[in-house]
C-alpha atoms as a PDB file:
ATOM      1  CA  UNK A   1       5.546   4.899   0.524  1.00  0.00           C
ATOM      2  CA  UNK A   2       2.471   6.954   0.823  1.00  0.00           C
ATOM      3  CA  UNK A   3       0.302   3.908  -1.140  1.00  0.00           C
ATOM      4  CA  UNK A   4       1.516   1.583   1.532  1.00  0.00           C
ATOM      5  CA  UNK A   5       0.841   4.043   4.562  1.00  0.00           C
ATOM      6  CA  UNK A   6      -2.928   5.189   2.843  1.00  0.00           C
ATOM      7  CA  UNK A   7      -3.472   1.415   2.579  1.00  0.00           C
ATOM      8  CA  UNK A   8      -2.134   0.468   5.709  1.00  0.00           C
ATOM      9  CA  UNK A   9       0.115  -1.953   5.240  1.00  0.00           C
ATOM     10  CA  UNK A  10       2.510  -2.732   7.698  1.00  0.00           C
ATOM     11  CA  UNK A  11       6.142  -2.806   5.431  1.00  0.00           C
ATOM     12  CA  UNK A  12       9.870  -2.436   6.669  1.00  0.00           C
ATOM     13  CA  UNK A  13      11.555   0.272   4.371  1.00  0.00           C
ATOM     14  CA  UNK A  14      15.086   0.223   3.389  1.00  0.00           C
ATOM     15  CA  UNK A  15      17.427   2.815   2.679  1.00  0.00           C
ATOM     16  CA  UNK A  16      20.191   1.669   0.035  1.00  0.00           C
ATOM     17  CA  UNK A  17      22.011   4.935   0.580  1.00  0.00           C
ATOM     18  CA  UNK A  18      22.367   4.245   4.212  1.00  0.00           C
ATOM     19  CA  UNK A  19      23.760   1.105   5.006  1.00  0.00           C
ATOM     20  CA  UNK A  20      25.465  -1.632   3.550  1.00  0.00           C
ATOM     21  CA  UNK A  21      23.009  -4.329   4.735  1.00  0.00           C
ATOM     22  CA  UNK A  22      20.227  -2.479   2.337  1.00  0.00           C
ATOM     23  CA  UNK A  23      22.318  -1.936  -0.629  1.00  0.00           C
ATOM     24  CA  UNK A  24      23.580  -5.597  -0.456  1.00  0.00           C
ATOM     25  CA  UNK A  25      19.504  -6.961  -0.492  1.00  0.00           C
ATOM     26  CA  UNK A  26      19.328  -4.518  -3.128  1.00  0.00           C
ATOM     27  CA  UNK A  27      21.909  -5.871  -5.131  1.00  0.00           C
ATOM     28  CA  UNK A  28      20.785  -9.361  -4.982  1.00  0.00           C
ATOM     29  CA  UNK A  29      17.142  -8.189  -6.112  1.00  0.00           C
ATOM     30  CA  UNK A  30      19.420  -7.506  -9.426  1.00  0.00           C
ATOM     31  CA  UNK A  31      17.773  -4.166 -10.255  1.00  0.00           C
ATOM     32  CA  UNK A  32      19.213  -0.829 -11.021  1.00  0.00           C
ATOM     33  CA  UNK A  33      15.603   0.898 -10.585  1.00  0.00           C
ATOM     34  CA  UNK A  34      13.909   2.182  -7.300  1.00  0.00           C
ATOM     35  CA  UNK A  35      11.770   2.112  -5.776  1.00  0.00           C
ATOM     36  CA  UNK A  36      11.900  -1.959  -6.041  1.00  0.00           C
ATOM     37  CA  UNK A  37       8.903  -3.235  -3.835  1.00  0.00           C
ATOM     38  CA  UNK A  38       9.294  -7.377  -2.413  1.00  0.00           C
ATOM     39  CA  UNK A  39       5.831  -8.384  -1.790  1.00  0.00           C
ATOM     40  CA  UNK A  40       5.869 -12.546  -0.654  1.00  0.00           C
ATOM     41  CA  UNK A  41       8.811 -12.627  -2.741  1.00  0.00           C
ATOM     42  CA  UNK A  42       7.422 -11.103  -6.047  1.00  0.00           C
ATOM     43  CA  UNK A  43       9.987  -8.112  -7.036  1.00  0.00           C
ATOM     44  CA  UNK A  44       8.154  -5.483  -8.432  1.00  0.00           C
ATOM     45  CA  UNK A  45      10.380  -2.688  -9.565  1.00  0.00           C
ATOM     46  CA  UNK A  46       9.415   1.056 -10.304  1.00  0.00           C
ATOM     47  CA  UNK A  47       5.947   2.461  -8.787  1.00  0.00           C
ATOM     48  CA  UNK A  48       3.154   0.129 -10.026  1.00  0.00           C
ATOM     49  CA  UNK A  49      -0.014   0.579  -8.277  1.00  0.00           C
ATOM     50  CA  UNK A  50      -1.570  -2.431 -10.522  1.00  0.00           C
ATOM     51  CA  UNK A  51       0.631  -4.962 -10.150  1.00  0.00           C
ATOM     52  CA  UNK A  52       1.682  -3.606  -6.135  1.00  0.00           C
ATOM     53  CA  UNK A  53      -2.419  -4.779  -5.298  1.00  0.00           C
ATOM     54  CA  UNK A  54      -2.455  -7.780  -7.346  1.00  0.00           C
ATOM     55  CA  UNK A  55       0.496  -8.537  -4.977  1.00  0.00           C
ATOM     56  CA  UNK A  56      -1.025  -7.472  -1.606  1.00  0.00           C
ATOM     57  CA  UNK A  57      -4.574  -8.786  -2.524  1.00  0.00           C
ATOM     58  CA  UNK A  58      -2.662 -12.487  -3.131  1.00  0.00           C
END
């Protein structure tokens, strides 16, 4: 979370150990891994800074 804040981009984050809602969007994502990062749809799962700006800059 500290890439998004430095960066400032807005983002909603979600707590999968506190709440059903998140774990069930989590589930459907079909990943095991966190953090998993949605960007415009794109699932990108585990911390990478690479592919998280070719995401934002798009």
């Amino acid at each position: 979370m500290d890439f998004l804040y430095q960066q400032g981009i807005c983002f909603t984050p979600k707590d999968i150990t506190h709440g059903a809602e998140a774990l069930n969007e989590f589930d459907q994502l079909h990943t095991e891994l966190t953090p998993t990062i949605v960007v415009d749809g794109e699932v990108i799962v585990g911390f990478d800074r690479r592919k998280l700006e070719d995401a934002l800059m798009n």
